[in-house]
Protein backbone atom coordinates (compact mmCIF):
# COMPACT_ATOMS: atom_id res chain seq x y z
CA UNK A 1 101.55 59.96 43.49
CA UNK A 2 99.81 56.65 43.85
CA UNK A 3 95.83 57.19 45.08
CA UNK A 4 93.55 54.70 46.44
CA UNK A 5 89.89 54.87 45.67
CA UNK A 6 87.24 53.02 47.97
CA UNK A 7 83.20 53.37 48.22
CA UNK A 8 80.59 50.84 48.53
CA UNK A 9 79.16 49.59 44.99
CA UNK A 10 76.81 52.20 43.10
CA UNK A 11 78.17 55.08 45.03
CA UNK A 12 79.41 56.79 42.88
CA UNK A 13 82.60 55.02 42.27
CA UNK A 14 82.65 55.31 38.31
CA UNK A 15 82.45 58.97 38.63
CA UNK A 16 85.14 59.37 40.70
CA UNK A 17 87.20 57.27 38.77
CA UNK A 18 86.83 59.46 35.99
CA UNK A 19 87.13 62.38 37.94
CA UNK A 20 90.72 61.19 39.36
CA UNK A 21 92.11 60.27 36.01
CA UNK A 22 91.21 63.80 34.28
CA UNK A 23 92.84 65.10 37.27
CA UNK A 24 96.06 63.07 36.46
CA UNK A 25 96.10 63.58 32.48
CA UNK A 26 95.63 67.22 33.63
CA UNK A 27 98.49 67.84 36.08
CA UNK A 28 101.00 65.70 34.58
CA UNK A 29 101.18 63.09 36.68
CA UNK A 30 100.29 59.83 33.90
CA UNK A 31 98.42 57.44 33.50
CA UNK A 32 100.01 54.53 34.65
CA UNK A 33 98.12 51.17 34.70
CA UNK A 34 99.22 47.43 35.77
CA UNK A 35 96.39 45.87 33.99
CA UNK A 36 96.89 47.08 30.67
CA UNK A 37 100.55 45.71 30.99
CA UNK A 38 99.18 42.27 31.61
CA UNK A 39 99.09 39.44 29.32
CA UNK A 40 95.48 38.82 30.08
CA UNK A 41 94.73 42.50 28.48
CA UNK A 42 94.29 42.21 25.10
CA UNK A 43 91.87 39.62 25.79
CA UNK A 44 90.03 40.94 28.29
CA UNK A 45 89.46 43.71 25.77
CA UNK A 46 87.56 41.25 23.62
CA UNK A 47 85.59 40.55 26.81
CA UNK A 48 81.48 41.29 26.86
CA UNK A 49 82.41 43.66 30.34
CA UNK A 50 79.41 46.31 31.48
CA UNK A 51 80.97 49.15 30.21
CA UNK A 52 83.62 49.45 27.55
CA UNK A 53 86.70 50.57 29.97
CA UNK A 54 86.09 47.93 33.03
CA UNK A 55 89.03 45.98 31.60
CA UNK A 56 91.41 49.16 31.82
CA UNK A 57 90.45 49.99 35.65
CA UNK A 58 93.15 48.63 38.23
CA UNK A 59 90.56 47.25 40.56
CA UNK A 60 91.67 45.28 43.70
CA UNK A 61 89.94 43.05 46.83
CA UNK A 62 91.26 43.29 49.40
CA UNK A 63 90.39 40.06 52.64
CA UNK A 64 92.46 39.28 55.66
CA UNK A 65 93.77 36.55 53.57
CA UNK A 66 95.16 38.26 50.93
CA UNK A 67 94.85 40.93 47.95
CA UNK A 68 94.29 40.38 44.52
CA UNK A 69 93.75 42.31 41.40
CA UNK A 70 90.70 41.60 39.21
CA UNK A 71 89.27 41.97 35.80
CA UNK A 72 84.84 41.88 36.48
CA UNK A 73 84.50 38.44 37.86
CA UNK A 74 86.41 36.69 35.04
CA UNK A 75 89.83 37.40 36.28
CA UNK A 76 91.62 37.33 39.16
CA UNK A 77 94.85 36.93 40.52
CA UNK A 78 96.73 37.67 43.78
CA UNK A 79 99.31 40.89 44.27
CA UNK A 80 102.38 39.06 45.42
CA UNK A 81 105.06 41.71 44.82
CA UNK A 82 103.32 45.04 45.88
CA UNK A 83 106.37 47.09 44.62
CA UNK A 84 106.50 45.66 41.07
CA UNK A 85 102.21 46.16 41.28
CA UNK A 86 102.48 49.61 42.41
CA UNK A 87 105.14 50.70 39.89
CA UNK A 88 102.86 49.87 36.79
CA UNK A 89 99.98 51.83 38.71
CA UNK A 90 99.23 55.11 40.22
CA UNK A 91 95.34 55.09 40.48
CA UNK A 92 93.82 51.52 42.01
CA UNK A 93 90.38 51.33 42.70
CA UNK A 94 88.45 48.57 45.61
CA UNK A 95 85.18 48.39 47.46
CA UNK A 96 86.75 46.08 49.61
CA UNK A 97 84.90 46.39 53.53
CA UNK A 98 87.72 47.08 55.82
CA UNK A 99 89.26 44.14 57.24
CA UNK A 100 92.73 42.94 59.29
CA UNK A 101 94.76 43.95 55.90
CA UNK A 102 93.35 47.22 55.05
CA UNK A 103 95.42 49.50 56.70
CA UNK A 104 98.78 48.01 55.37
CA UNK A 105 96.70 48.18 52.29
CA UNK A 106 96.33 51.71 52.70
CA UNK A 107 99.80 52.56 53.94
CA UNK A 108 101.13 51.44 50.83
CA UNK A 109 99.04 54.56 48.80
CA UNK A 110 100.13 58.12 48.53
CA UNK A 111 96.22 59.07 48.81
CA UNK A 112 93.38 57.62 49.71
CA UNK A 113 90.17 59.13 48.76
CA UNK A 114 86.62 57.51 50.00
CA UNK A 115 83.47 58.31 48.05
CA UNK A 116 79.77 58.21 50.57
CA UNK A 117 76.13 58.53 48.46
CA UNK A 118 72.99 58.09 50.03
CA UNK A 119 71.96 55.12 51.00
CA UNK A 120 68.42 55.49 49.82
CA UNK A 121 69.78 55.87 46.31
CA UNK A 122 72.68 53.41 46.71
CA UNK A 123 70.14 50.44 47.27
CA UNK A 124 67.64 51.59 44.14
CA UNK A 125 70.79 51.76 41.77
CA UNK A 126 71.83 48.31 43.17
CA UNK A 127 68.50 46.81 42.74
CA UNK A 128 68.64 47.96 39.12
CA UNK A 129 72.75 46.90 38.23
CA UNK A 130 72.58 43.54 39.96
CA UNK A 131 69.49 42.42 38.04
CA UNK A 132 71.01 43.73 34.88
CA UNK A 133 71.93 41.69 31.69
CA UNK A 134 75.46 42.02 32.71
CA UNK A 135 74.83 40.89 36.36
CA UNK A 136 73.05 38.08 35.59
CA UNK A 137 75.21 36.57 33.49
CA UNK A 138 78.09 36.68 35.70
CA UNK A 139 76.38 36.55 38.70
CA UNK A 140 73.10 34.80 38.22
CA UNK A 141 70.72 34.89 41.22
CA UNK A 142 66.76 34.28 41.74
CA UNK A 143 65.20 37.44 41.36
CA UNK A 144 65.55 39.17 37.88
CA UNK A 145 63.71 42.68 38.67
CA UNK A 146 64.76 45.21 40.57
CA UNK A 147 61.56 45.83 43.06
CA UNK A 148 61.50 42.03 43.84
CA UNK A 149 65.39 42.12 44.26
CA UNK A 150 65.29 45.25 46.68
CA UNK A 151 62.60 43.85 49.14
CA UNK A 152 64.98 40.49 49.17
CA UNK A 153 68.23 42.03 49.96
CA UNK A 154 67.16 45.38 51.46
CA UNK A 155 67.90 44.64 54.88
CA UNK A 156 70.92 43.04 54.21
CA UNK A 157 72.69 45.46 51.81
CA UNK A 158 71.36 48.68 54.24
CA UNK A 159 73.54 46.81 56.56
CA UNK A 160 76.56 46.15 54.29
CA UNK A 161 76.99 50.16 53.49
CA UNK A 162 76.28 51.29 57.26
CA UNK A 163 79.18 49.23 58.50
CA UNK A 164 81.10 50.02 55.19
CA UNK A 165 80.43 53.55 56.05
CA UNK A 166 81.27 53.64 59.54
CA UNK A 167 84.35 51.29 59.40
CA UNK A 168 86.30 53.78 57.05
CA UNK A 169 84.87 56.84 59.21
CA UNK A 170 87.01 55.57 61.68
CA UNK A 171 90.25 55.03 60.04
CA UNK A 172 90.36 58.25 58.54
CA UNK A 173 92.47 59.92 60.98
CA UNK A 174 94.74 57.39 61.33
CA UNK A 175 94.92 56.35 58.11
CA UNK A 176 95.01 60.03 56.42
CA UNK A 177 91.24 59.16 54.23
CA UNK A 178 89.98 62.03 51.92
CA UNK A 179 85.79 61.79 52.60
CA UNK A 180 83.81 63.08 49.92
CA UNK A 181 80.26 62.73 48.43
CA UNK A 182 78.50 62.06 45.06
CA UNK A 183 75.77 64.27 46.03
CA UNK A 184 78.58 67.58 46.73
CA UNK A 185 79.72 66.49 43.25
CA UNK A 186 76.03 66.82 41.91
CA UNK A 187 74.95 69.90 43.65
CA UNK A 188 78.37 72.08 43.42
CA UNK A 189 81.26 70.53 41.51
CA UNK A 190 83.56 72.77 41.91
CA UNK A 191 83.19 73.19 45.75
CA UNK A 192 83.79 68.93 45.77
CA UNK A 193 86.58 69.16 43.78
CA UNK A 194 88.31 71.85 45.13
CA UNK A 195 88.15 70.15 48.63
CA UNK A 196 89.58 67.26 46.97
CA UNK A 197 92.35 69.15 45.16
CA UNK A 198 93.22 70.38 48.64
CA UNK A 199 93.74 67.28 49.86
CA UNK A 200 95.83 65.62 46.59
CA UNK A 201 98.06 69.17 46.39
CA UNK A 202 97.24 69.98 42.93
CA UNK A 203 96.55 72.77 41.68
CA UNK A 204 94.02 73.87 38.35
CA UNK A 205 93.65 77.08 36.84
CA UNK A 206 89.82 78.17 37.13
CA UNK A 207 89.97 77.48 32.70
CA UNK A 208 91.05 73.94 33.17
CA UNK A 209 88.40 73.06 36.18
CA UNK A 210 85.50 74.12 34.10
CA UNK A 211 87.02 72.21 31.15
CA UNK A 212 87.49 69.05 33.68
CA UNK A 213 84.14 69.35 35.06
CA UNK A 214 82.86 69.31 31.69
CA UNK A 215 84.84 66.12 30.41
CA UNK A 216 83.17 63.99 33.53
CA UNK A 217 79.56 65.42 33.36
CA UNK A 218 77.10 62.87 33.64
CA UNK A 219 75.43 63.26 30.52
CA UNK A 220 79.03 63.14 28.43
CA UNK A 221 79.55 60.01 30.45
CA UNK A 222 76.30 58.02 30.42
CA UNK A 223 76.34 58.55 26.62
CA UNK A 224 79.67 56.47 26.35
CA UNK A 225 78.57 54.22 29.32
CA UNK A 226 74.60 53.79 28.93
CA UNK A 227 74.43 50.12 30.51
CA UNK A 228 76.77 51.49 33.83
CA UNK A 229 75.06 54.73 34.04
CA UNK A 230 71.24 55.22 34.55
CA UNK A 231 70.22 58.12 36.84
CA UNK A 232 72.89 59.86 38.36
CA UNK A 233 70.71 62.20 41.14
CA UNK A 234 69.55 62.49 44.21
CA UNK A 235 66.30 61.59 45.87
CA UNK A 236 65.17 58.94 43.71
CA UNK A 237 64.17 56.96 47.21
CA UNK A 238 61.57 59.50 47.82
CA UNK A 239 59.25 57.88 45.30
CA UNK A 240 61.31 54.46 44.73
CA UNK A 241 61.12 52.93 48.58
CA UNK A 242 57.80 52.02 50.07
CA UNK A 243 57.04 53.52 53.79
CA UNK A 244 57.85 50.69 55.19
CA UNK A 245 61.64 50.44 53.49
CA UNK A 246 62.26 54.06 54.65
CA UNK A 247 61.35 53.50 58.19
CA UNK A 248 63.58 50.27 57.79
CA UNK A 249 66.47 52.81 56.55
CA UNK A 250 65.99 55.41 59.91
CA UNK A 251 66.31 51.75 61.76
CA UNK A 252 69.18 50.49 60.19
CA UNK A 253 71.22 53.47 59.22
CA UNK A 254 69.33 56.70 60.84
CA UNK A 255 71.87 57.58 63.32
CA UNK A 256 74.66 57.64 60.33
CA UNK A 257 72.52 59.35 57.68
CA UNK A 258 71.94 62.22 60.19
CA UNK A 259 75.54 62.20 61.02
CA UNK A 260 76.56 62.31 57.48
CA UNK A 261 74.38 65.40 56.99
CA UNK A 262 71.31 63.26 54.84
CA UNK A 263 68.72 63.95 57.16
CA UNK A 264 65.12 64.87 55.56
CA UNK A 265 65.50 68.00 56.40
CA UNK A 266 68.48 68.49 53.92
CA UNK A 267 66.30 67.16 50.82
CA UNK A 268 65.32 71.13 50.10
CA UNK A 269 68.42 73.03 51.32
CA UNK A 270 71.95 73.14 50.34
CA UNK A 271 73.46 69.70 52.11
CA UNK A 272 76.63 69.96 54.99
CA UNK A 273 78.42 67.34 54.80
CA UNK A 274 80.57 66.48 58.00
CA UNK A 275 84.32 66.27 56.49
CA UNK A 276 85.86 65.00 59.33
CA UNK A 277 85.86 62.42 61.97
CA UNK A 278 87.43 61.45 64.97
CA UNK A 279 87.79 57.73 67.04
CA UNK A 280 85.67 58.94 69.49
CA UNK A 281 82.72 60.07 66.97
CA UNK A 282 82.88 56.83 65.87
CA UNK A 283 82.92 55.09 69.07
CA UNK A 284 79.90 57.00 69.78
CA UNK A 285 78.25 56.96 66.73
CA UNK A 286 78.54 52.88 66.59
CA UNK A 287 76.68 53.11 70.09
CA UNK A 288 73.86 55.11 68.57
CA UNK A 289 73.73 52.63 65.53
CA UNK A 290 73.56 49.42 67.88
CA UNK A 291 70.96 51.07 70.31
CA UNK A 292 69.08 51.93 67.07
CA UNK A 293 69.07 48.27 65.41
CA UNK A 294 67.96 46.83 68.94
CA UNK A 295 64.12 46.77 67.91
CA UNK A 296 65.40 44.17 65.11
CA UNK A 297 66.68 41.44 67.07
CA UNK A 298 64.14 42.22 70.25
């Protein structure tokens, strides 16, 4: 089985990673990796990376130009024979947009599993990662705290994950996309993972989904990856964004959020998630973005 992982930075993408190889070691099914069969490995492994397996992850960008395989931002190469890539691999992981290449991209993967988080707490974990030791060293930019860095970019990444969003919503039909959410992860595990199960045809006994859940808890991982890791909940944006950022957020991305099942209302009660999505939802649901965003450009 070779499975494709995709979600916009900080939303949960780490998690899910670990999730998916557990899930592997578990059933049997390896744990191949192209990377680590690489002659850059062993040096990479002597790299300064954020956290102390980012040189073992099989991480790929994807542009209508081409697709390459990367180590951070220190390494990266194109995939010019995808057989020999995907023989040495069954777990890649990209937070590529979608673009002209992405469904042959995705045609070439068993599985493809898409990972949505809130916004709200998408942007406040970015804020804090990109002006991080790690960040700024590799990718140095003006503002060096996180509050100053948010009211710069908010717009702009709000933007980035609505059309991220809303761009895989609509090739999930066609292009056979498990949806699932950091926040059904956070508030019932084993519901999440038992949708997702569903979807990869795998089966656990109830004794080795409690042990699995255990293995990838946050607290068991932020203790081996304390500079990657830093909150790991829900809600943070209810104190961290000013009024005037949230009512920037119901602009921008309001008609998604609701559609996603993040509306305020859901901040007390147990969240439903919409699991599934059709071209014409999205056709109408880009509509109700558009008309939404109109008071920005007026």
């Amino acid at each position: 089985m070779k499975i494709l992982q995709i979600g916009y930075p900080k939303s949960g993408n780490f998690w899910l990673y670990q999730i998916l190889q557990q899930l592997l070691e578990i059933t049997g099914n390896g744990s191949e990796n192209f990377i680590q069969q690489h002659p850059i490995y062993p040096l990479a492994k002597t790299w300064e990376l954020n956290f102390p397996e980012q040189a073992d992850i099989d991480v790929i960008d994807i542009t209508d130009l081409q697709t390459t395989y990367r180590i951070s931002s220190i390494f990266k190469m194109p995939v010019e024979n995808w057989n020999t890539y995907l023989q040495k691999t069954n777990h890649v992981w990209t937070h590529s947009p979608v673009c002209k290449r992405s469904e042959k991209v995705f045609s070439l993967f068993d599985k493809k599993v898409y990972i949505i988080r809130d916004p709200r707490d998408v942007l406040l974990s970015a804020s804090r990662y990109f002006c991080s030791d790690y960040m700024l060293k590799y990718f140095p930019q003006e503002e060096t705290e996180p509050q100053a860095f948010l009211e710069k970019n908010f717009e702009r990444l709000l933007q980035e994950w609505v059309w991220h969003v809303w761009d895989h919503l609509r090739l999930q039909e066609k292009s056979k996309l498990h949806i699932c959410y950091f926040e059904g992860f956070l508030n019932d595990f084993q519901q999440e993972f038992s949708l997702l199960l569903d979807y990869l045809q795998l089966k656990l006994n109830s004794e080795e989904k409690e042990s699995l859940e255990k293995a990838v808890s946050f607290s068991h991982l932020q203790k081996k990856n304390p500079k990657h890791l830093k909150k790991g909940s829900h809600g943070q944006w209810t104190e961290g964004l000013t009024e005037e950022q949230q009512e920037k957020t119901e602009t921008i991305a309001g008609p998604l959020i609701n559609y996603l099942g993040y509306g305020r209302e859901a901040m007390d009660e147990q969240f439903i998630f919409r699991r599934s999505f059709s071209p014409e939802d999205a056709k109408k649901l880009k509509k109700e973005i558009i008309t939404s965003q109109e008071v920005l450009f007026s």
